[in-house]
N, C-alpha and C. Protein backbone atom coordinates (compact mmCIF):
# COMPACT_ATOMS: atom_id res chain seq x y z
N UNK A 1 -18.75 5.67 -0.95
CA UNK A 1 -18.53 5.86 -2.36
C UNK A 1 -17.26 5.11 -2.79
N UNK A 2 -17.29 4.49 -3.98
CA UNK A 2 -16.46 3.63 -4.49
C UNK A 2 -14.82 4.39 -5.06
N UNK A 3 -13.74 4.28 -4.35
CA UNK A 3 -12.68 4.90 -4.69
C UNK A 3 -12.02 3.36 -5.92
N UNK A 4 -12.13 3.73 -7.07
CA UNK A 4 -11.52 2.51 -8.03
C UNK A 4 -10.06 3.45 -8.47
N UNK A 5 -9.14 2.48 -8.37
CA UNK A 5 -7.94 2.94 -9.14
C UNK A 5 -7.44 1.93 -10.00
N UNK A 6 -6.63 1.99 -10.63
CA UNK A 6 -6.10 1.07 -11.61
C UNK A 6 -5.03 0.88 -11.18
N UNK A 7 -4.35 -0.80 -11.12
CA UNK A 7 -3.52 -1.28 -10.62
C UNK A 7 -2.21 -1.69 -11.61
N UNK A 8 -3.08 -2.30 -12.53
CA UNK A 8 -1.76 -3.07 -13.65
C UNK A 8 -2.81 -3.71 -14.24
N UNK A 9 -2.30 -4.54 -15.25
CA UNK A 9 -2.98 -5.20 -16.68
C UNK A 9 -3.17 -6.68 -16.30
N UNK A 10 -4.16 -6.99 -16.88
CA UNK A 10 -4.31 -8.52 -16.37
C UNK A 10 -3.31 -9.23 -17.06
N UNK A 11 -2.40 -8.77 -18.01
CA UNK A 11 -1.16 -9.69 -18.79
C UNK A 11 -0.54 -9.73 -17.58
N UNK A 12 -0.33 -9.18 -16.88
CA UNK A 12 0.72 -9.28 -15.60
C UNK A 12 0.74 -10.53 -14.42
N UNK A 13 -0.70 -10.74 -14.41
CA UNK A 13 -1.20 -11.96 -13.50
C UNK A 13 -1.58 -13.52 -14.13
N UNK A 14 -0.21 -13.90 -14.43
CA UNK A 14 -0.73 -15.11 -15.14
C UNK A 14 -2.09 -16.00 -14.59
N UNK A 15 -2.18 -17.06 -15.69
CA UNK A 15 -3.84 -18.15 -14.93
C UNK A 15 -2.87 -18.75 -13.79
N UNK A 16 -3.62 -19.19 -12.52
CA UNK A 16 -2.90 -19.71 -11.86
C UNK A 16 -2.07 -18.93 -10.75
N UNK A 17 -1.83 -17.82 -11.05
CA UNK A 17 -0.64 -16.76 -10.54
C UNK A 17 -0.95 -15.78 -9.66
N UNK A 18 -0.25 -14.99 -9.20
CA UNK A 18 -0.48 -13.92 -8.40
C UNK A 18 1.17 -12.89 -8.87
N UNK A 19 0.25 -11.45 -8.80
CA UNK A 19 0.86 -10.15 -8.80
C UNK A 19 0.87 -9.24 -7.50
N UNK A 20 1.52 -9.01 -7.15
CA UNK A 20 1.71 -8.01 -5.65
C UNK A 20 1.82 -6.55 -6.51
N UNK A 21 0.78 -5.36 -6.55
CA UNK A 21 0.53 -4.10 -6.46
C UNK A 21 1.12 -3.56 -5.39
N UNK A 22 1.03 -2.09 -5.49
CA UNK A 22 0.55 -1.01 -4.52
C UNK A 22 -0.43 -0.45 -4.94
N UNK A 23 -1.69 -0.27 -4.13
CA UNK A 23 -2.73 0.52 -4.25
C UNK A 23 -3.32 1.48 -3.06
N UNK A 24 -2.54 2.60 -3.18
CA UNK A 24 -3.01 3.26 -2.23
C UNK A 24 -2.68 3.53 -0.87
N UNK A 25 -1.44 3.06 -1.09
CA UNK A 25 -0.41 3.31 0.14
C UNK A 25 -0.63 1.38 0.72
N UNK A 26 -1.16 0.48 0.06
CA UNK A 26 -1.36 -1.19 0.57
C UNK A 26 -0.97 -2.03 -0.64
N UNK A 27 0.12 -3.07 0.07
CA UNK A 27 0.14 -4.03 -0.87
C UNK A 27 -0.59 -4.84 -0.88
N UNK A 28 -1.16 -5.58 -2.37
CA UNK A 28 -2.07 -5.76 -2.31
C UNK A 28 -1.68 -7.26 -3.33
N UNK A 29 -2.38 -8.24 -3.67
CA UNK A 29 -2.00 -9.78 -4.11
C UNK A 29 -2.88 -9.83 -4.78
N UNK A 30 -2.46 -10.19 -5.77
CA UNK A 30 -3.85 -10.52 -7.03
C UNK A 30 -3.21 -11.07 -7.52
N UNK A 31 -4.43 -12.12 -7.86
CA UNK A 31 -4.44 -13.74 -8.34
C UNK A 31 -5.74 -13.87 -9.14
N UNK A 32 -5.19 -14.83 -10.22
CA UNK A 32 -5.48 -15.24 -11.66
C UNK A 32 -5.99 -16.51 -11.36
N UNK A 33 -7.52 -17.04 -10.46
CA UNK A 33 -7.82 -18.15 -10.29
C UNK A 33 -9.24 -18.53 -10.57
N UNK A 34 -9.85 -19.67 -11.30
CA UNK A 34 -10.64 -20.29 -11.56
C UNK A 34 -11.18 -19.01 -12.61
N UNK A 35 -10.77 -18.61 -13.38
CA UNK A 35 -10.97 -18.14 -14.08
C UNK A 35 -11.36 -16.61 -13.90
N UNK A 36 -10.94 -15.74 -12.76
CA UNK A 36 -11.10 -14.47 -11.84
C UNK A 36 -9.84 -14.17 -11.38
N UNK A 37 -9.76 -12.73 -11.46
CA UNK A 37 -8.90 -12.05 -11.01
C UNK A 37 -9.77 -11.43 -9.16
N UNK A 38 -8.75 -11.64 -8.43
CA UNK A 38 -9.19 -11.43 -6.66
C UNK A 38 -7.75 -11.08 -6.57
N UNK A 39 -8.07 -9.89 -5.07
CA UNK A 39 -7.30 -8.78 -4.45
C UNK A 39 -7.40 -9.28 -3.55
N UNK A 40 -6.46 -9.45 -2.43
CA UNK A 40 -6.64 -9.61 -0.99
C UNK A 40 -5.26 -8.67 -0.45
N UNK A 41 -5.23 -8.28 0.60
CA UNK A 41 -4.02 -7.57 1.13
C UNK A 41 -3.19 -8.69 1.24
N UNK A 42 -1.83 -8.38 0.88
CA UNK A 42 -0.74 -8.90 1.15
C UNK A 42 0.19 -9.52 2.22
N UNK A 43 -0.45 -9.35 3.25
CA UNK A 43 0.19 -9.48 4.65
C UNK A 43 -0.50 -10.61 5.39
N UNK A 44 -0.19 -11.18 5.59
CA UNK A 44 -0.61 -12.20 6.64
C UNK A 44 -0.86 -11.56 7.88
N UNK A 45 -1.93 -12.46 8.79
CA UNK A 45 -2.44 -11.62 10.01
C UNK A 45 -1.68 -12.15 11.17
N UNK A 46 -1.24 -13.48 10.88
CA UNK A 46 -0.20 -14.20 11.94
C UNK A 46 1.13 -13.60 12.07
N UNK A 47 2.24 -13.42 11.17
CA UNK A 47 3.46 -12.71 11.67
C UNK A 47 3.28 -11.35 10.34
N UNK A 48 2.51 -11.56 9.45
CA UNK A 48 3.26 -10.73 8.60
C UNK A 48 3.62 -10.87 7.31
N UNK A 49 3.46 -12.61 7.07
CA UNK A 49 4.42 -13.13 5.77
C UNK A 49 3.51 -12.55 4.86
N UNK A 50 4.40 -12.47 3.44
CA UNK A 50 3.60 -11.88 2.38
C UNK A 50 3.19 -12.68 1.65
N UNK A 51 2.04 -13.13 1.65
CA UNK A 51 0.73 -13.61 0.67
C UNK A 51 1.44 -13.93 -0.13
N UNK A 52 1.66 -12.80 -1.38
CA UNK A 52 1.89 -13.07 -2.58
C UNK A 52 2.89 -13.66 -3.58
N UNK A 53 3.84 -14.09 -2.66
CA UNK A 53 4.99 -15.09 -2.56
C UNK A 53 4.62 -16.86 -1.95
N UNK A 54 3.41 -17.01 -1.58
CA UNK A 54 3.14 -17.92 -1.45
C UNK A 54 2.81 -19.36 -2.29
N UNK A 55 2.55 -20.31 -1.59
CA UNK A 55 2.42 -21.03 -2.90
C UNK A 55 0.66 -21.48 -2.87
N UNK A 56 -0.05 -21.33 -4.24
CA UNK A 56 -1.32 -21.06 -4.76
C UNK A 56 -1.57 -22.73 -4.99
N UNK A 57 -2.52 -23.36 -4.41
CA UNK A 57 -3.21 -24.44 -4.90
C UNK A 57 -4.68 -24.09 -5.09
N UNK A 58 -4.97 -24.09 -6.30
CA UNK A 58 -6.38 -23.93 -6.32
C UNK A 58 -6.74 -22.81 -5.84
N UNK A 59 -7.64 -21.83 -5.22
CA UNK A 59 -8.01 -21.12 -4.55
C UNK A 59 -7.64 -20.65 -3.39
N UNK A 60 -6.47 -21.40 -2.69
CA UNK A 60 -5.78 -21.67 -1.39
C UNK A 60 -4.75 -21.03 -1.80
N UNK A 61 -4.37 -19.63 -0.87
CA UNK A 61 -2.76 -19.45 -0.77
C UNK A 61 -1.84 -19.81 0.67
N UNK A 62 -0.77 -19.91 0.62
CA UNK A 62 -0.47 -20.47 1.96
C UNK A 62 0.91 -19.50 2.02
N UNK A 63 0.68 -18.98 3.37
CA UNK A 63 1.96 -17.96 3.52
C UNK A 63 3.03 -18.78 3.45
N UNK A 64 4.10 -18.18 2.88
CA UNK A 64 5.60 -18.66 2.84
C UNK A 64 6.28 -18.62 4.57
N UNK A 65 5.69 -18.27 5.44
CA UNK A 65 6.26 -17.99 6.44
C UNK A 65 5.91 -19.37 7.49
N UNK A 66 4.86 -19.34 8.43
CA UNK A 66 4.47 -20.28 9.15
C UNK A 66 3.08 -21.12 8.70
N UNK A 67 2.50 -21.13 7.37
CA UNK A 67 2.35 -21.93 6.16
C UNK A 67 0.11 -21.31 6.48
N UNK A 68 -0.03 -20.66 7.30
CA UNK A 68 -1.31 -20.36 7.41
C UNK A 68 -1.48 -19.74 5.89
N UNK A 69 -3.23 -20.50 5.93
CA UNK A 69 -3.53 -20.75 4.23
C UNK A 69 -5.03 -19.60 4.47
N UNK A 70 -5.23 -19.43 3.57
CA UNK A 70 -6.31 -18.58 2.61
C UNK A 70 -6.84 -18.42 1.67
N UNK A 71 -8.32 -18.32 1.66
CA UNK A 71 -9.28 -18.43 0.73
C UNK A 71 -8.90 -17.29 -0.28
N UNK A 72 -8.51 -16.80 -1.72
CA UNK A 72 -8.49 -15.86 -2.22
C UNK A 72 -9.25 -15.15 -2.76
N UNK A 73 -10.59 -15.97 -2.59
CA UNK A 73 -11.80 -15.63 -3.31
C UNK A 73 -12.21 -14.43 -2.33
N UNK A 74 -12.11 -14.92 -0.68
CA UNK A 74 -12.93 -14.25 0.01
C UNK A 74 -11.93 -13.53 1.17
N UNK A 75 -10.67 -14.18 0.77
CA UNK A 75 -9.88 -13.19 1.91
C UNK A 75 -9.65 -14.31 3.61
N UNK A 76 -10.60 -15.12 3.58
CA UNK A 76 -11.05 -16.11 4.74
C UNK A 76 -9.92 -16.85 5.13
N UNK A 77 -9.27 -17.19 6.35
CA UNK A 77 -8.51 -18.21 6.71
C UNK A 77 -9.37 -19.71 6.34
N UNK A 78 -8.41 -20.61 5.82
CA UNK A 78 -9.09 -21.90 6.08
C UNK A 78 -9.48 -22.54 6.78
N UNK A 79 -9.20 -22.15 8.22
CA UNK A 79 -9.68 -22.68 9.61
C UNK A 79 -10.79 -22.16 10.74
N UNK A 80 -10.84 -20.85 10.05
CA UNK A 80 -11.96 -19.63 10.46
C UNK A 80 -12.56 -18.62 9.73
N UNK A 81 -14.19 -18.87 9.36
CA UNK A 81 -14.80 -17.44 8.62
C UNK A 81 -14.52 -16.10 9.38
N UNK A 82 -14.18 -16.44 10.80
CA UNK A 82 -14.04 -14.88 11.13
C UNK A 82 -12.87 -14.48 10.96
N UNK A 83 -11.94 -15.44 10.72
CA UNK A 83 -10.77 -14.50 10.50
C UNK A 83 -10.17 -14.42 9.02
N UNK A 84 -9.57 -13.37 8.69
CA UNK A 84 -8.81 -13.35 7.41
C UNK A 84 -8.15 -12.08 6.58
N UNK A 85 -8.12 -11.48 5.60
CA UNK A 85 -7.25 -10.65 5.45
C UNK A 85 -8.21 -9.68 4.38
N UNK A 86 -8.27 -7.92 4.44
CA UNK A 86 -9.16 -7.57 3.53
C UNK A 86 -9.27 -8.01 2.52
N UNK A 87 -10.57 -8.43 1.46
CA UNK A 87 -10.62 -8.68 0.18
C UNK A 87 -10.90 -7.49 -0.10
N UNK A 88 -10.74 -7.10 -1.67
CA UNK A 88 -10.42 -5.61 -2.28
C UNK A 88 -11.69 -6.34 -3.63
N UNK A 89 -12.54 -5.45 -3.74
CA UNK A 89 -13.47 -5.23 -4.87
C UNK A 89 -12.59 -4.92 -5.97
N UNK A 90 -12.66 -6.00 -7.13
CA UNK A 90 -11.83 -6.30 -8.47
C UNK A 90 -12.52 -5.80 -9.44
N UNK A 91 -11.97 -5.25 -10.17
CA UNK A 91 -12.77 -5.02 -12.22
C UNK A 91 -11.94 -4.97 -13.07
N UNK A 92 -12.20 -5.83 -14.11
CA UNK A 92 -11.32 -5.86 -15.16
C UNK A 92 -11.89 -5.15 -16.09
N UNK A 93 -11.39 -4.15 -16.38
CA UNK A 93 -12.13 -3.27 -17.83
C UNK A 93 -11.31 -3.38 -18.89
N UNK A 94 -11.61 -3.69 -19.96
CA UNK A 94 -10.56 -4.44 -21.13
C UNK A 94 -9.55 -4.91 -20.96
N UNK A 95 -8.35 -4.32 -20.41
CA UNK A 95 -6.99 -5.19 -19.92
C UNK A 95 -6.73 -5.04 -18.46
N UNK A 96 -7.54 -3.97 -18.50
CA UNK A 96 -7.10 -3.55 -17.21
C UNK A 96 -7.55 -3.87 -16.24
N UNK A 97 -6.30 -4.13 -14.53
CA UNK A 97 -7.24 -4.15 -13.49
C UNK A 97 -7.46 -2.64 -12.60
N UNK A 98 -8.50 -2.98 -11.79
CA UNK A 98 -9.12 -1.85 -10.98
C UNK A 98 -9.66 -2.37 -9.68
N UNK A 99 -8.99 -1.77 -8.35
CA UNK A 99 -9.17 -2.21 -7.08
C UNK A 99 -10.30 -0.97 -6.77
N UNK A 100 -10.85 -1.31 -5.72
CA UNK A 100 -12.32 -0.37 -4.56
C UNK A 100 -11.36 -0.11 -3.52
N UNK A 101 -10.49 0.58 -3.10
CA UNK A 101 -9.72 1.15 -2.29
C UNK A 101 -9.94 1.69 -1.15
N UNK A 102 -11.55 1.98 -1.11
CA UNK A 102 -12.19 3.05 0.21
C UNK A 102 -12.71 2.02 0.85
């Protein structure tokens, strides 16, 4: 069953941009790309670095730390479908956003 909570307002996530939440005891990175708002956890799976400080080309985020990149659409490393970081089920209901938490 779908646990949705509300995170923050899409004014918060510029086009282009990313916002770091808490949802639910997880930080969480949401980004304003190709015209969609996407959740992925915040943490990198290599040391740790945080996502959402990274720098965003296109659909690609790349940790600030030892520069491993990610799909934001799908959460996916760029070098492996099997590996990558949870993606979080998104909804924008009038301003608002809303993460799938369970």
């Amino acid at each position: 069953m779908a646990n949705w909570i509300r995170v923050g307002a899409v004014s918060e996530v510029p086009p282009g941009g990313c916002r770091v939440f808490e949802a639910a005891g997880h930080q969480v990175a949401v980004f304003h790309v190709e015209g969609g708002y996407h959740a992925i956890d915040n943490t990198c799976i290599h040391r740790g670095g945080p996502l959402g400080e990274g720098t965003l080309d296109g659909k690609i985020v790349t940790c600030p730390w030892h520069f491993w990149q990610y799909d934001v659409t799908t959460g996916k490393t760029t070098f492996s479908e099997e590996m990558g970081v949870r993606n979080y089920p998104l909804e924008v209901r009038g301003e608002e956003i809303f993460l799938d938490v369970s």
